[in-house]
Protein backbone atom coordinates (compact mmCIF):
# COMPACT_ATOMS: atom_id res chain seq x y z
CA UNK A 1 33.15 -10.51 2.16
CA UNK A 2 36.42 -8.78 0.70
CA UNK A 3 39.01 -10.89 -0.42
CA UNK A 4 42.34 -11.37 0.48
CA UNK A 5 44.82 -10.37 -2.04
CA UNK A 6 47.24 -13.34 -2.03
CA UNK A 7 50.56 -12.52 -4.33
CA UNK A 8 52.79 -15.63 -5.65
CA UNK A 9 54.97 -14.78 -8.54
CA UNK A 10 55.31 -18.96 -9.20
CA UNK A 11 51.63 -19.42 -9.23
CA UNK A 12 50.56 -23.20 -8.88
CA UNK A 13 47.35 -24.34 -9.76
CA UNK A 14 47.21 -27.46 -7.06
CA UNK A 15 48.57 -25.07 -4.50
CA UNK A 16 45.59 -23.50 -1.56
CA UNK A 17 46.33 -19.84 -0.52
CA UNK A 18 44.50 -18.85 2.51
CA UNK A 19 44.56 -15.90 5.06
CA UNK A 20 44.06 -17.38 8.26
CA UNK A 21 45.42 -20.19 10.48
CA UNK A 22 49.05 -21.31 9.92
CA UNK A 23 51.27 -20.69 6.99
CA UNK A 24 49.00 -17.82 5.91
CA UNK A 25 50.10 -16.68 2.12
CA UNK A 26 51.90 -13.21 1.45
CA UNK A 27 48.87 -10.84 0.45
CA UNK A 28 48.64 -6.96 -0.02
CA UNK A 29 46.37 -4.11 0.62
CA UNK A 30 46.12 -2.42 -2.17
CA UNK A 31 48.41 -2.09 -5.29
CA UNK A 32 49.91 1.18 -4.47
CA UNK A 33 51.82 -1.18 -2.07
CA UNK A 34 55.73 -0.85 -3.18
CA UNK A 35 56.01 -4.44 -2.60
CA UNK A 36 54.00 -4.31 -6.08
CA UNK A 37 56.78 -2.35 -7.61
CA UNK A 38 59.65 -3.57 -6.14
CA UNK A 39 58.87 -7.33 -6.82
CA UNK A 40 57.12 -6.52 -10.19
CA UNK A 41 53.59 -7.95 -8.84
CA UNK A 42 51.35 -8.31 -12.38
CA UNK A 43 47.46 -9.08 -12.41
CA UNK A 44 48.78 -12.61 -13.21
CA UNK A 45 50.82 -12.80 -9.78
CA UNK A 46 47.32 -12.28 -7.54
CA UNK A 47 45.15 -14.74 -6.04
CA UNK A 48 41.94 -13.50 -4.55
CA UNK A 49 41.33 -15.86 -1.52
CA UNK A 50 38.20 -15.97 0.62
CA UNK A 51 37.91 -18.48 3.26
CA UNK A 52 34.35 -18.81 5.14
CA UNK A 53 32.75 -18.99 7.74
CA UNK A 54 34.00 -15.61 9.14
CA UNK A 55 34.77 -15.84 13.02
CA UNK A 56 32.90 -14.04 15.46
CA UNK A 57 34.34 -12.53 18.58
CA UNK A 58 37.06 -14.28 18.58
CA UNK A 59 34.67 -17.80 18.05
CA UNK A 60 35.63 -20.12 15.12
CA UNK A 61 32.37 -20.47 13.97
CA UNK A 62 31.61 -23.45 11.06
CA UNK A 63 29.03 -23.81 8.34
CA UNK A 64 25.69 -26.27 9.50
CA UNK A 65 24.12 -29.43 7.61
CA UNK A 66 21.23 -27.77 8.50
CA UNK A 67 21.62 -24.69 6.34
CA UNK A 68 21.52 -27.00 3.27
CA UNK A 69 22.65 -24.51 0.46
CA UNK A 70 25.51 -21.92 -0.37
CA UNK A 71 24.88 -18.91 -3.50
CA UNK A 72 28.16 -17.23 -3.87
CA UNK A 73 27.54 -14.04 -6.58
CA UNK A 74 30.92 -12.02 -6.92
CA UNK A 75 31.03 -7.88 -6.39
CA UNK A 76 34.09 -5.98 -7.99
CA UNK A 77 35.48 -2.28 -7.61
CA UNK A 78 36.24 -0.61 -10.46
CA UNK A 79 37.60 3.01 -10.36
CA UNK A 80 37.39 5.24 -13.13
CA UNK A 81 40.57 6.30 -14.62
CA UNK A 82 40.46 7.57 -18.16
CA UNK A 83 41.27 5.33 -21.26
CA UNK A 84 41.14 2.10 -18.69
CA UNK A 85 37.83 1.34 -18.39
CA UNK A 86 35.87 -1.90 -18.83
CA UNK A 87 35.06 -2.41 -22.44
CA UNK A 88 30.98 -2.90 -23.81
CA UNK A 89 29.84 -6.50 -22.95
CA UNK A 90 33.36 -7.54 -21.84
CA UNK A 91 33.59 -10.71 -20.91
CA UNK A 92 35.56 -11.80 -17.51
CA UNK A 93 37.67 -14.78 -17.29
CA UNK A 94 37.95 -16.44 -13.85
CA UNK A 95 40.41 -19.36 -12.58
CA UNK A 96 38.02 -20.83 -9.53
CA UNK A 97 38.88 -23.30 -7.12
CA UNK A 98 36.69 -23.98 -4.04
CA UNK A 99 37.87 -26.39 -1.57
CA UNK A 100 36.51 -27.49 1.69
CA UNK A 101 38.04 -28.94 5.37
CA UNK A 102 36.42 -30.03 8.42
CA UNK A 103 36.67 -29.86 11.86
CA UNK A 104 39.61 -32.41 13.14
CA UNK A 105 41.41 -32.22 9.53
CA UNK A 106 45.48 -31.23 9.90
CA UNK A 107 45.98 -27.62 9.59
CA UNK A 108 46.07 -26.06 6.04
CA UNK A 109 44.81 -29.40 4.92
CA UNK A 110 42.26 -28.27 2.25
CA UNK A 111 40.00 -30.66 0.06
CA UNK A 112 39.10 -29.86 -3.59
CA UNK A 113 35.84 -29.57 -4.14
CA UNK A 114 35.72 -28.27 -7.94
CA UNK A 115 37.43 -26.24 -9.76
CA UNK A 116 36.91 -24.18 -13.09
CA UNK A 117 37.68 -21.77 -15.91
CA UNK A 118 34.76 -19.59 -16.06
CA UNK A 119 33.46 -16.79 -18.35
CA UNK A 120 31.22 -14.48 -17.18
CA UNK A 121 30.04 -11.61 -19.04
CA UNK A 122 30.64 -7.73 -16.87
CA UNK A 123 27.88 -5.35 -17.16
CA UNK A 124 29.53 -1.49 -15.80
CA UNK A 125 27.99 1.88 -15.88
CA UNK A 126 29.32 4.60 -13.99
CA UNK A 127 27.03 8.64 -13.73
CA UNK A 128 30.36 10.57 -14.07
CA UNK A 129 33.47 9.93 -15.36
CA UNK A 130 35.94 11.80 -13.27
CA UNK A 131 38.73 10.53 -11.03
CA UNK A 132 37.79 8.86 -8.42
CA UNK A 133 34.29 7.82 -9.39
CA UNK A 134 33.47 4.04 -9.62
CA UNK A 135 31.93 1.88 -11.51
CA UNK A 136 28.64 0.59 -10.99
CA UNK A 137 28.83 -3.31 -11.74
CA UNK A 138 25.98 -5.92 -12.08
CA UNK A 139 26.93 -9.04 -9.58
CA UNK A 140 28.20 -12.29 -11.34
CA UNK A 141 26.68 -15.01 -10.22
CA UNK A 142 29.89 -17.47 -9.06
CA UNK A 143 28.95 -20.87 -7.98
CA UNK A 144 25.95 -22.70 -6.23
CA UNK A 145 25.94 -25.94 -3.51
CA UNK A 146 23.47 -27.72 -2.99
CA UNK A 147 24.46 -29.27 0.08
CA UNK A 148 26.29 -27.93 2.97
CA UNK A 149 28.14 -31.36 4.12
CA UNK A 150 31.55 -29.94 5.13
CA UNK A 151 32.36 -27.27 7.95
CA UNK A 152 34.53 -24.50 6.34
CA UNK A 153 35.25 -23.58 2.93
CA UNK A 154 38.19 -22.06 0.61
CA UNK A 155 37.48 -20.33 -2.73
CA UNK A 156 40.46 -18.78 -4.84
CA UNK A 157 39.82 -17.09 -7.56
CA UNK A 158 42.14 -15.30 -10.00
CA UNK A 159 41.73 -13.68 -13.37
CA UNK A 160 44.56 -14.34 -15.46
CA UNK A 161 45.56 -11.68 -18.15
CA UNK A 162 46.71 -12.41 -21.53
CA UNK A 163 49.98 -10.07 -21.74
CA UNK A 164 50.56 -10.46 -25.28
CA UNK A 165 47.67 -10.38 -27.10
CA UNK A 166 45.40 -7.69 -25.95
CA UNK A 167 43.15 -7.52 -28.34
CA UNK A 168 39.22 -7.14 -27.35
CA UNK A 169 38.56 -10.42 -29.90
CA UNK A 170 40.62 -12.47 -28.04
CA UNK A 171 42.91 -11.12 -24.96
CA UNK A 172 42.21 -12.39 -21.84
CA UNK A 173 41.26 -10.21 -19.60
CA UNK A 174 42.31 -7.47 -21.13
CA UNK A 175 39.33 -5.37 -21.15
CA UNK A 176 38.08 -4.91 -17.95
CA UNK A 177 40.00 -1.96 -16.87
CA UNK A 178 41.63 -1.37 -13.23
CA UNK A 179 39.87 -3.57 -10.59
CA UNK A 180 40.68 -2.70 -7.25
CA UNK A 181 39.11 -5.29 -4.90
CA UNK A 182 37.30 -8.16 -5.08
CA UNK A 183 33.76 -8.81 -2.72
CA UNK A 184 31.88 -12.09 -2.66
CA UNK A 185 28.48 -12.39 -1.15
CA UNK A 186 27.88 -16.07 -0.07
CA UNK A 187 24.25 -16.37 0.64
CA UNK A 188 22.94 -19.78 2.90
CA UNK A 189 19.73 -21.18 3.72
CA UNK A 190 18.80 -20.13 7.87
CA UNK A 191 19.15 -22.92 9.70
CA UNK A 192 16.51 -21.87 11.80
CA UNK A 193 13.87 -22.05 8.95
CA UNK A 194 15.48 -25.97 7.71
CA UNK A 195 14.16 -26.85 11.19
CA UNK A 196 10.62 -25.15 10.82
CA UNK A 197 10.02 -26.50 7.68
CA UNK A 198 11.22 -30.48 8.00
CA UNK A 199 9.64 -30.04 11.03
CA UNK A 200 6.10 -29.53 9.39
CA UNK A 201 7.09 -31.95 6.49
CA UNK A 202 7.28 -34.81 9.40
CA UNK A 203 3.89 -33.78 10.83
CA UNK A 204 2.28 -33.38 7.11
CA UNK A 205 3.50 -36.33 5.96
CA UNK A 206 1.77 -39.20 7.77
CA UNK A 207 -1.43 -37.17 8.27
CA UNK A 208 -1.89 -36.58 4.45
CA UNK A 209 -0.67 -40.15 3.40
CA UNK A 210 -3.28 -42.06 5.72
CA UNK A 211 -6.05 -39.52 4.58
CA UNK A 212 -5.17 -40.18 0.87
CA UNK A 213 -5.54 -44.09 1.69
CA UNK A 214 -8.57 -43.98 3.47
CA UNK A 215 -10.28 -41.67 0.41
CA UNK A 216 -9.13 -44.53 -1.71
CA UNK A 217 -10.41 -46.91 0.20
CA UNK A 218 -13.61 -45.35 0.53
CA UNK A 219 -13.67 -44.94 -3.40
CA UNK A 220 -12.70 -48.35 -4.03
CA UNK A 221 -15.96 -50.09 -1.85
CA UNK A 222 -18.25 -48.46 -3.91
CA UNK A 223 -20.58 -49.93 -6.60
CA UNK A 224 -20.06 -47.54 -9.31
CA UNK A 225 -16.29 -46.62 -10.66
CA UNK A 226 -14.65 -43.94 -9.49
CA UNK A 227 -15.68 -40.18 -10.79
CA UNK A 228 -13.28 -37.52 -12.39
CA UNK A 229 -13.27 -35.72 -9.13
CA UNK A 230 -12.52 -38.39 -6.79
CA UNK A 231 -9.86 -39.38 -9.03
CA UNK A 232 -7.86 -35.90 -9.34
CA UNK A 233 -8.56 -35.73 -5.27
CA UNK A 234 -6.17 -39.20 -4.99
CA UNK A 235 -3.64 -37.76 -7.30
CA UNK A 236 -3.15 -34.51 -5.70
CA UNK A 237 -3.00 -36.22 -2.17
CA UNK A 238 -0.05 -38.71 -3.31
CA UNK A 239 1.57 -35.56 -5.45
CA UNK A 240 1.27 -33.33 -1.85
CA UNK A 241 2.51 -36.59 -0.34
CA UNK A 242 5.33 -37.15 -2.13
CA UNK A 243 6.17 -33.26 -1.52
CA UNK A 244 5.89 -33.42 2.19
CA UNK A 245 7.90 -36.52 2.46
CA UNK A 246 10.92 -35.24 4.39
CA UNK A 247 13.62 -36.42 2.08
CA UNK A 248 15.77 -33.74 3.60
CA UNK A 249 17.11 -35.55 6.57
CA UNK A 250 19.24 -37.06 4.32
CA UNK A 251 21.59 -34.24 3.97
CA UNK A 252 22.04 -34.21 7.84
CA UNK A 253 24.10 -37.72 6.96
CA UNK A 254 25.05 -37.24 3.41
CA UNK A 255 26.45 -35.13 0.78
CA UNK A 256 23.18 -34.57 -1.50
CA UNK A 257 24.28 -31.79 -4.08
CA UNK A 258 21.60 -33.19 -6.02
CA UNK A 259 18.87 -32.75 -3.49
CA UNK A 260 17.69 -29.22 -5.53
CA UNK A 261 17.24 -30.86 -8.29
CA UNK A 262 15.04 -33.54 -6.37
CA UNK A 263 13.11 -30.76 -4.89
CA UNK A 264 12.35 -29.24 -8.07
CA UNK A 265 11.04 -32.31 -9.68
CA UNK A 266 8.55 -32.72 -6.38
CA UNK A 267 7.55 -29.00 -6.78
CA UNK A 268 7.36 -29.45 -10.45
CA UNK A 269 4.73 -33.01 -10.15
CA UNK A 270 2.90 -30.87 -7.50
CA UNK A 271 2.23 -27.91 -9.67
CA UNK A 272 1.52 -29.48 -12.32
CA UNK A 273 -1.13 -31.33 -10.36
CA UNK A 274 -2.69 -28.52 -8.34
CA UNK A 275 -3.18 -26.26 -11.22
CA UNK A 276 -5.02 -28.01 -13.16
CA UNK A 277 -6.84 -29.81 -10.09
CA UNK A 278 -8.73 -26.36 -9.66
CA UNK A 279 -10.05 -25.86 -13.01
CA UNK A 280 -11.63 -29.36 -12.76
CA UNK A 281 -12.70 -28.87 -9.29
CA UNK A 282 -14.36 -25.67 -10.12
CA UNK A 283 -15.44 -26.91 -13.70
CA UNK A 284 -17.45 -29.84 -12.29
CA UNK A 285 -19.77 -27.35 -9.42
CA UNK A 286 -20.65 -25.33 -12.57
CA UNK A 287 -23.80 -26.52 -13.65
CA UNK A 288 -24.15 -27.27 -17.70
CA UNK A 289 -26.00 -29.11 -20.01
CA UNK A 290 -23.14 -29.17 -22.28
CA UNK A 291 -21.04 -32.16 -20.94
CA UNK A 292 -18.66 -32.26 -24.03
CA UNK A 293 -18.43 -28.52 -24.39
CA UNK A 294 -17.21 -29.12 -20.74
CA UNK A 295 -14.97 -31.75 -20.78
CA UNK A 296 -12.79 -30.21 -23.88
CA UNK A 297 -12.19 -26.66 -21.83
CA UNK A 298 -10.84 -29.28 -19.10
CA UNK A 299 -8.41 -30.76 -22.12
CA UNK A 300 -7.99 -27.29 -23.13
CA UNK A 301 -7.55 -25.69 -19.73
CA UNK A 302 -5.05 -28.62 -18.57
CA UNK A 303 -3.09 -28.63 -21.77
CA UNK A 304 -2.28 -24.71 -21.51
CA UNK A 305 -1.54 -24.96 -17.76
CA UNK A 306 1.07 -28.00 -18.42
CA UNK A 307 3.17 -26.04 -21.11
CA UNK A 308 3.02 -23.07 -18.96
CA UNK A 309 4.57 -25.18 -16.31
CA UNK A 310 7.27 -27.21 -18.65
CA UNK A 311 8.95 -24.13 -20.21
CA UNK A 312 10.74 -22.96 -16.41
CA UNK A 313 10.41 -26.36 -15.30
CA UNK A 314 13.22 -27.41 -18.12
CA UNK A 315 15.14 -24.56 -17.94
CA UNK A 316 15.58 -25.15 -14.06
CA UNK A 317 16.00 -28.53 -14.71
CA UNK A 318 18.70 -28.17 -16.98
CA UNK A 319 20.55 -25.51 -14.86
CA UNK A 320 20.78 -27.37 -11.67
CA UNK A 321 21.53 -30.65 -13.37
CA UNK A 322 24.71 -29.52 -14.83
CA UNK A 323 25.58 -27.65 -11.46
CA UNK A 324 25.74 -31.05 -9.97
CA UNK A 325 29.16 -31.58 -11.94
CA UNK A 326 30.05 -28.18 -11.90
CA UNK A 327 29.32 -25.83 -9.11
CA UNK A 328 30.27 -22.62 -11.03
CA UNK A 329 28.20 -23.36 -14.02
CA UNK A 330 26.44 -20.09 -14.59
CA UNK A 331 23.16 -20.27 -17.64
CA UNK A 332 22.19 -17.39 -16.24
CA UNK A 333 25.12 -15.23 -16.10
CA UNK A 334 24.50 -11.62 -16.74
CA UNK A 335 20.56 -12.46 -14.80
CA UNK A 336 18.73 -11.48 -17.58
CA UNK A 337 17.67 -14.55 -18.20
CA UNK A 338 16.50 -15.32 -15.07
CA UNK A 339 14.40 -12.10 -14.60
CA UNK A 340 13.04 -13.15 -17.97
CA UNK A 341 12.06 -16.46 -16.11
CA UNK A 342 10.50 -14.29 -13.24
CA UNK A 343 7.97 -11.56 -15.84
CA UNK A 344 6.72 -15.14 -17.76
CA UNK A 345 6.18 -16.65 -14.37
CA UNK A 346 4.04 -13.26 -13.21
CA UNK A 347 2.66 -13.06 -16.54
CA UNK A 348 1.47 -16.95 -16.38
CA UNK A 349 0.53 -16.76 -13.32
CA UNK A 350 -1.45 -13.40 -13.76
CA UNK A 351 -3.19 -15.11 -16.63
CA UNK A 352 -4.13 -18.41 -14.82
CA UNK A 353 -5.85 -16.76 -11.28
CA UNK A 354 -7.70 -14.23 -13.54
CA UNK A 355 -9.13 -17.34 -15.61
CA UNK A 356 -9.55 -19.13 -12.32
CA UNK A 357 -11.25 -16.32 -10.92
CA UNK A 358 -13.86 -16.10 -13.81
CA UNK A 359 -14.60 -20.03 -13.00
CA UNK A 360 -14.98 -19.33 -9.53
CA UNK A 361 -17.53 -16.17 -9.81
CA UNK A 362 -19.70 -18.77 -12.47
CA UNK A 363 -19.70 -20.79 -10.04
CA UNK A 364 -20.81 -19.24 -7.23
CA UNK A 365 -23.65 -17.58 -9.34
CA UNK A 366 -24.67 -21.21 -10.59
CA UNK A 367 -24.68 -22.34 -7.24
CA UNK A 368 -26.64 -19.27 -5.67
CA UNK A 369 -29.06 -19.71 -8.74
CA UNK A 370 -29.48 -23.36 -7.94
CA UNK A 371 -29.97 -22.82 -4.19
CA UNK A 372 -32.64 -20.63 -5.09
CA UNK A 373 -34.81 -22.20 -7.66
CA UNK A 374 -34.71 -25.38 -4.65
CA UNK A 375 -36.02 -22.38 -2.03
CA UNK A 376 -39.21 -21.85 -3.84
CA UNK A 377 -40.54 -25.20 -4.30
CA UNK A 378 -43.04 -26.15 -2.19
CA UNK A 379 -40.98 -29.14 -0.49
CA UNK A 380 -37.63 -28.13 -0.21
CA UNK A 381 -34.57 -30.50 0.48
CA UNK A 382 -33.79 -30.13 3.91
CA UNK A 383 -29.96 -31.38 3.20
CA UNK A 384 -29.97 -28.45 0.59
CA UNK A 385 -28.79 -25.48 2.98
CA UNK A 386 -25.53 -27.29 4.41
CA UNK A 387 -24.84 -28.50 1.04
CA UNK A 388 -24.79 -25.26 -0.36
CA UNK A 389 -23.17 -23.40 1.95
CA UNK A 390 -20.11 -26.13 1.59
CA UNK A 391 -19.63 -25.49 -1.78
CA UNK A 392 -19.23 -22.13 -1.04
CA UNK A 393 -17.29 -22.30 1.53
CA UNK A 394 -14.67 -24.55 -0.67
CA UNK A 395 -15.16 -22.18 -3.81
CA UNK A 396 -13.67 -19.16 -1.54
CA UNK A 397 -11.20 -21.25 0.54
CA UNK A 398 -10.13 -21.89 -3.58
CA UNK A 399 -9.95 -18.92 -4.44
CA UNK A 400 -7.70 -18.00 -1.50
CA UNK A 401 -5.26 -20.83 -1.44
CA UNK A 402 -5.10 -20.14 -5.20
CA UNK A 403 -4.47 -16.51 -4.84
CA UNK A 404 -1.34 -17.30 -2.25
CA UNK A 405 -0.18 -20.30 -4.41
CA UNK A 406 0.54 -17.73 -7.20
CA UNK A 407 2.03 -15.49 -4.87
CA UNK A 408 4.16 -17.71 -3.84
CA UNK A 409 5.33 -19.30 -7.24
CA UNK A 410 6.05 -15.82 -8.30
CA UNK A 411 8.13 -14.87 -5.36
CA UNK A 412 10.06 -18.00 -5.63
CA UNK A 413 11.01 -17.20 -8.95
CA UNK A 414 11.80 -13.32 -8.19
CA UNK A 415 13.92 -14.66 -5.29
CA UNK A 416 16.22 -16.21 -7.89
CA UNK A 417 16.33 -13.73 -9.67
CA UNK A 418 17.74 -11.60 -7.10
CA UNK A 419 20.45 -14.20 -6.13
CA UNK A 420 21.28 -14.63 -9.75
CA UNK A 421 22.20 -11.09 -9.61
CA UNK A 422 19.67 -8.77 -11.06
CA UNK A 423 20.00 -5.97 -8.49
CA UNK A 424 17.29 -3.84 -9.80
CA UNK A 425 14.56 -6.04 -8.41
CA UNK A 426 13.91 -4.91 -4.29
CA UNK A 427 11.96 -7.27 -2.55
CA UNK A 428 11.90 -8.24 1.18
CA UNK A 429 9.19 -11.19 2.67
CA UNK A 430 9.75 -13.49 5.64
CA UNK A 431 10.22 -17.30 5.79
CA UNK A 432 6.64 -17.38 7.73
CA UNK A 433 4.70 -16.67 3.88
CA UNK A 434 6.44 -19.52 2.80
CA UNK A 435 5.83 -21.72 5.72
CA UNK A 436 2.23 -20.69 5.59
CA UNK A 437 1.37 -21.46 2.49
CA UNK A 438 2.91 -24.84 2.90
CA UNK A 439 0.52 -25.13 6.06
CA UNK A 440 -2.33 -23.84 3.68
CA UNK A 441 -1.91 -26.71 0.80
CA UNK A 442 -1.73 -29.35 3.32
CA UNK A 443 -5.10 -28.08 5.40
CA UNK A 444 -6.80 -27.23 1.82
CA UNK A 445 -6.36 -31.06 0.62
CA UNK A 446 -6.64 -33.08 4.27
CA UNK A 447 -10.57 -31.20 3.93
CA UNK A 448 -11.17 -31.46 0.45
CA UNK A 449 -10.38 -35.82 0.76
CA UNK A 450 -12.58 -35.51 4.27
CA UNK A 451 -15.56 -33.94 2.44
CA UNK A 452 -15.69 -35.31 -0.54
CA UNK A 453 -15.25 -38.63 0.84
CA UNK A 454 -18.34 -40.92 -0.23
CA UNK A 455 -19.99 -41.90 2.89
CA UNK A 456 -20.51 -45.05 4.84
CA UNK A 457 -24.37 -44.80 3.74
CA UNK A 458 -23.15 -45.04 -0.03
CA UNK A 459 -20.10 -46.99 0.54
């Protein structure tokens, strides 16, 4: 979206400018507009004003509860004219103000919803420097909202120069050369998808959470105490619980800017549960004589998948919990970081399904070689076949859900990358991988508890 170029020569910081409805402000084009000359319009007289939702054939359209988040990242053009240009590393200075107003509010009655002096380092290359070429700008990440509770939204932004001192150490502004217009991509959640996914959440939820009690209560009538398995298989049927419960609805009532940072704990507790869930899973089908030998690569194994996990875990945590009193806060400003987040993520995750893989293939030769040495005695087990033939079944229904659970860690993390800004990463993929491998946990765990579930004639 281009912004409105608002002028005010008695600039007020409580004062909203806006472009639409009544009392619009006075705005220009460009700045080869003579009102710039005659009136003496400086960089410090312009307020960049964007005001969304943008109508649609002739519709006043407003912003949904249902498309529970807004990503603003902020686009500039630059021309090239020589000795002007934006300095190494500069560093931009933004006055932001984002304000909100709902349907049956007065006209031009607009709510502050935070406001900030921001710094946000400008990363410009340009192939040939020659009038009329531009600048080729990184995006700057702007602000984040994690809840959509109010119908329309106002964001002014202006960048305030330092006219005396312009020095690169410490003018304001001073260094980013000639910027001609201002763009702002705001970025929501479809509300189409919200709707998909609480609506699987609310079938999930019970199905899962009555399975995961009757396991228990299977467990819990039988003689003997309960194994390693059957106690990882409760724990990742209440973490998948807790994960489907559809805590969402909330936001359809309430203003729940903190309901990211919710959902990233919940992600975070599920992770951290599934991961190293298959290593014991697979570790106990692998036959060895060695009990301790296998026990301490499950310490091991667990250990190395939990720090792998904490590292982005923090650094998300950390990010979105000082966004909650402070919209614009940007840790990630020039996206580096966060693309740094994404290779360790790939890298981690590369690492993990390759070691996972290894445990699978042992154990499906263990198995095989197990099976077989049964097949030639003389009196076979009859129950031996089916047996068999589950375990391998699970062992590749592993090694698939695995395999799409990295995937979709991975693309999760790229996908922030790409809002934070880092434009060199292209990647497209539809809301239906996501959705399916949600679909694919829930399935995966509802038939490992109904399998593994001790039997009536044991109970």
């Amino acid at each position: 979206m281009l912004g409105t170029k608002c002028i005010d020569k008695n600039y007020n910081s409580t004062k909203w400018y806006w472009r639409r409805g009544k009392q619009p402000c006075e705005s220009i084009g460009d700045f080869d507009s003579p009102i710039v000359e005659e009136q003496m319009i400086t960089a410090n007289h312009i307020i960049f004003s964007f005001q969304i939702p943008i109508p649609k054939d002739g519709f006043v359209l407003d912003y949904s509860r249902w498309q529970q988040s807004l990503t603003a990242a902020l686009y500039l053009d630059m021309p090239y004219s020589e000795g002007d240009g934006p300095a190494p590393d500069a560093v931009m200075t933004l006055d932001a103000r984002l304000g909100y107003s709902d349907r049956g509010d007065p006209a031009g009655k607009w709510t502050e919803y935070a406001s900030s002096k921001e710094y946000r380092h400008l990363a410009c290359s340009i192939a040939q420097k020659r009038p009329g070429s531009m600048y080729s700008c990184s995006p700057v990440p702007l602000f984040r909202l994690g809840s959509l509770h109010h119908d329309f939204y106002l964001l002014n932004i202006r960048l305030p120069v330092d006219m005396f001192d312009t020095s690169e150490e410490t003018g304001m502004n001073t260094k980013l050369g000639q910027i001609n217009d201002m763009w702002v991509s705001f970025i929501h959640q479809n509300g189409g998808f919200t709707k998909v996914w609480l609506s699987l959440k609310t079938i999930f939820f019970p199905v899962v959470l009555v399975t995961v009690l009757w396991f228990w209560r299977r467990v819990a009538q039988l003689p003997r105490p309960p194994t390693l398995l059957e106690n990882i298989l409760v724990l990742l049927g209440a973490s998948l619980s807790q994960l489907n419960c559809p805590l969402e609805y909330l936001t359809l009532a309430l203003d729940c800017p903190w309901m990211p940072l919710l959902n990233d704990l919940r992600h975070g507790f599920f992770y951290a549960t599934l991961l190293p869930f298959w290593l014991i899973f697979i570790g106990e089908h692998i036959m060895t004589d060695n009990k301790a030998i296998s026990r301490g690569l499950y310490v091991l194994g667990v250990l190395l998948v939990l720090s792998g996990c904490l590292v982005p875990f923090a650094f998300d945590c950390v990010h979105y919990g000082r966004q909650l009193s402070n919209p614009f806060y940007a840790q990630r400003a020039s996206g580096t970081l966060a693309m740094g987040m994404a290779v360790l993520k790939c890298i981690l995750g590369g690492v993990y399904f390759c070691f996972l893989s290894y445990l699978i293939w042992k154990a499906f030769t263990d198995i095989g070689r197990r099976y077989q040495s049964l097949a030639n005695k003389d009196q076979p087990n009859e129950l031996s076949r089916p047996t068999f033939k589950r375990y391998r079944a699970m062992m590749a229904a592993t090694h698939i859900c695995a395999a799409l659970t990295i995937i979709f860690i991975v693309l999760l993390r790229v996908s922030e990358a790409q809002a934070t800004g880092y434009e060199n990463i292209k990647l497209e993929y539809t809301s239906g991988f996501f959705t399916g491998v949600y679909g694919t946990w829930n399935i995966y765990t509802f038939s490992l508890l109904c399998l593994y579930a001790p039997s009536r004639i044991h109970a």
